[in-house]
PDB file of N, CA and C in Angstrom:
ATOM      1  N   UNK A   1     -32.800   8.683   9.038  1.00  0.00           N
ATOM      2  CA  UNK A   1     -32.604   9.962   9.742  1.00  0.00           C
ATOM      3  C   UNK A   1     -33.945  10.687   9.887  1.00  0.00           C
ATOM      4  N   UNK A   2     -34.454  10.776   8.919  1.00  0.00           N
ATOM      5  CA  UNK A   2     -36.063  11.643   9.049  1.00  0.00           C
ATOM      6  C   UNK A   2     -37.079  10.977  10.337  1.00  0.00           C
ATOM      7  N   UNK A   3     -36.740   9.607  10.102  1.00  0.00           N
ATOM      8  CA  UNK A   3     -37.579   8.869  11.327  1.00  0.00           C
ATOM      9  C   UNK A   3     -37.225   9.343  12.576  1.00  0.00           C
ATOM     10  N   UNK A   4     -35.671   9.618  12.526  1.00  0.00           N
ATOM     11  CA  UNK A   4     -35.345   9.803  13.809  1.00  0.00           C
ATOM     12  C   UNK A   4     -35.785  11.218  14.766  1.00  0.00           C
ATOM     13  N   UNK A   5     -35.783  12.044  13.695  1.00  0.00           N
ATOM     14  CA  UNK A   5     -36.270  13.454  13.888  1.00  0.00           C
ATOM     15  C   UNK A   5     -37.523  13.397  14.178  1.00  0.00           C
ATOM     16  N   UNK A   6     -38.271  12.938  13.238  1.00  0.00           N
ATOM     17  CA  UNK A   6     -39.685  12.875  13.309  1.00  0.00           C
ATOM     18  C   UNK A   6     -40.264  12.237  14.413  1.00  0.00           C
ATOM     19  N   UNK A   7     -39.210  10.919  15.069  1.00  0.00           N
ATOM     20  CA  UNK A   7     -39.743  10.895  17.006  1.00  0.00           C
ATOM     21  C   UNK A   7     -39.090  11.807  17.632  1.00  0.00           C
ATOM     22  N   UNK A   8     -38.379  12.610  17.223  1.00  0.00           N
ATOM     23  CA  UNK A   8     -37.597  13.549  18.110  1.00  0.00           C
ATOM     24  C   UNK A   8     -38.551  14.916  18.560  1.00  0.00           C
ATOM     25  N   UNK A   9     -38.800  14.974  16.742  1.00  0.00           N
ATOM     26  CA  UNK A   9     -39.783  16.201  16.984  1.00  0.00           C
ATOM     27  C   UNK A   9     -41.229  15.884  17.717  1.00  0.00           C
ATOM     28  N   UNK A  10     -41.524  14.233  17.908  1.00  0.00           N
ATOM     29  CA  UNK A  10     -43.047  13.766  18.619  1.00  0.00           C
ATOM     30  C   UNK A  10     -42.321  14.020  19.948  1.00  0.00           C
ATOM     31  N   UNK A  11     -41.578  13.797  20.111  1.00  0.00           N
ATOM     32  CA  UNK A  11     -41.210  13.293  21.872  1.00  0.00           C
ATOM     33  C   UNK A  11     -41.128  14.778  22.766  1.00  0.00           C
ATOM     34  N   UNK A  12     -40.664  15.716  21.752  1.00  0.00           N
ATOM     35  CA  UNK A  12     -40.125  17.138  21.942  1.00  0.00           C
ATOM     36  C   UNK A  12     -41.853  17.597  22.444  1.00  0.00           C
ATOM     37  N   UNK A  13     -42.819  17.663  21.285  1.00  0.00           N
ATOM     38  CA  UNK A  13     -43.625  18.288  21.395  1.00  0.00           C
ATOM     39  C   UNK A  13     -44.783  17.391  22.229  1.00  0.00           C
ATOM     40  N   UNK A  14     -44.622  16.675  22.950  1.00  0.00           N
ATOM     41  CA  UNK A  14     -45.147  15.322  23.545  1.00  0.00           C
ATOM     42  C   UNK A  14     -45.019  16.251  24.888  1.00  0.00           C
ATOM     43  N   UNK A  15     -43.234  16.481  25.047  1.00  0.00           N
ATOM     44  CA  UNK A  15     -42.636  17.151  26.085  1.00  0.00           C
ATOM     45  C   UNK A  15     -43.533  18.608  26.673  1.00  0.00           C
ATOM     46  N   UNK A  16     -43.515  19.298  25.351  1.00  0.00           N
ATOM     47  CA  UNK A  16     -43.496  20.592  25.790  1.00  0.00           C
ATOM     48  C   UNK A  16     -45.013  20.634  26.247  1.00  0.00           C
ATOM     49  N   UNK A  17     -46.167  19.663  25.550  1.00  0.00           N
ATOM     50  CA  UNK A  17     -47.615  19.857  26.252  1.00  0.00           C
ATOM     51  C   UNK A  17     -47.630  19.704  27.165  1.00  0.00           C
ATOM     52  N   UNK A  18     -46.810  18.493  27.630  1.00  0.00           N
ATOM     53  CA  UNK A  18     -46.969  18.100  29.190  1.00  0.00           C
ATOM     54  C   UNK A  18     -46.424  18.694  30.145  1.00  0.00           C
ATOM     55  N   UNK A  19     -44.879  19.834  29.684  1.00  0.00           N
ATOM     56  CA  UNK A  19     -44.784  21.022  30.720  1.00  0.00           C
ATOM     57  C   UNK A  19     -45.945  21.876  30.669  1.00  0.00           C
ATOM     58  N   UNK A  20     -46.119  22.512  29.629  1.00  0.00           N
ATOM     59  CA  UNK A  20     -47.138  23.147  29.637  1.00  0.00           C
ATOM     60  C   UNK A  20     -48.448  23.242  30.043  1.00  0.00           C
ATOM     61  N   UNK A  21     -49.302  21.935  30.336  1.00  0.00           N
ATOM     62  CA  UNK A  21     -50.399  21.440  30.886  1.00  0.00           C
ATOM     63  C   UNK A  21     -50.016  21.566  32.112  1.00  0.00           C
ATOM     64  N   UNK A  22     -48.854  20.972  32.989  1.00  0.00           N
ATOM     65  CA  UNK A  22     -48.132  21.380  34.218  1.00  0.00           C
ATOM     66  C   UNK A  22     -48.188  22.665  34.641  1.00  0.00           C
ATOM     67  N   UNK A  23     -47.598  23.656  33.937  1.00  0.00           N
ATOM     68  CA  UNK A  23     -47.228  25.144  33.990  1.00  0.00           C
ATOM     69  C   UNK A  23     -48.600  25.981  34.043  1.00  0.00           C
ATOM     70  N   UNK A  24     -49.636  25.309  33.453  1.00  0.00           N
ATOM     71  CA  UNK A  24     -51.182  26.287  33.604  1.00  0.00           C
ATOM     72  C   UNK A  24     -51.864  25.080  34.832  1.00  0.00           C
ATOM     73  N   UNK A  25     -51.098  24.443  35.280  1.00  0.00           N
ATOM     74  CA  UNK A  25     -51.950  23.679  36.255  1.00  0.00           C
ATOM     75  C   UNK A  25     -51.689  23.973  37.369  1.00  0.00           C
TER      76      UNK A  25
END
């Protein structure tokens, strides 16, 4: 379970740079 979170929480915050890099671009 921790593994699973722990790509959840990479993929999440993987996510949100790449809106974000988007969103100031």
């Amino acid at each position: 379970m921790s593994l699973l979170t722990d790509l959840i929480n990479l993929d999440l915050s993987d996510i949100t740079e790449k809106i974000i890099a988007e969103y100031i671009w």
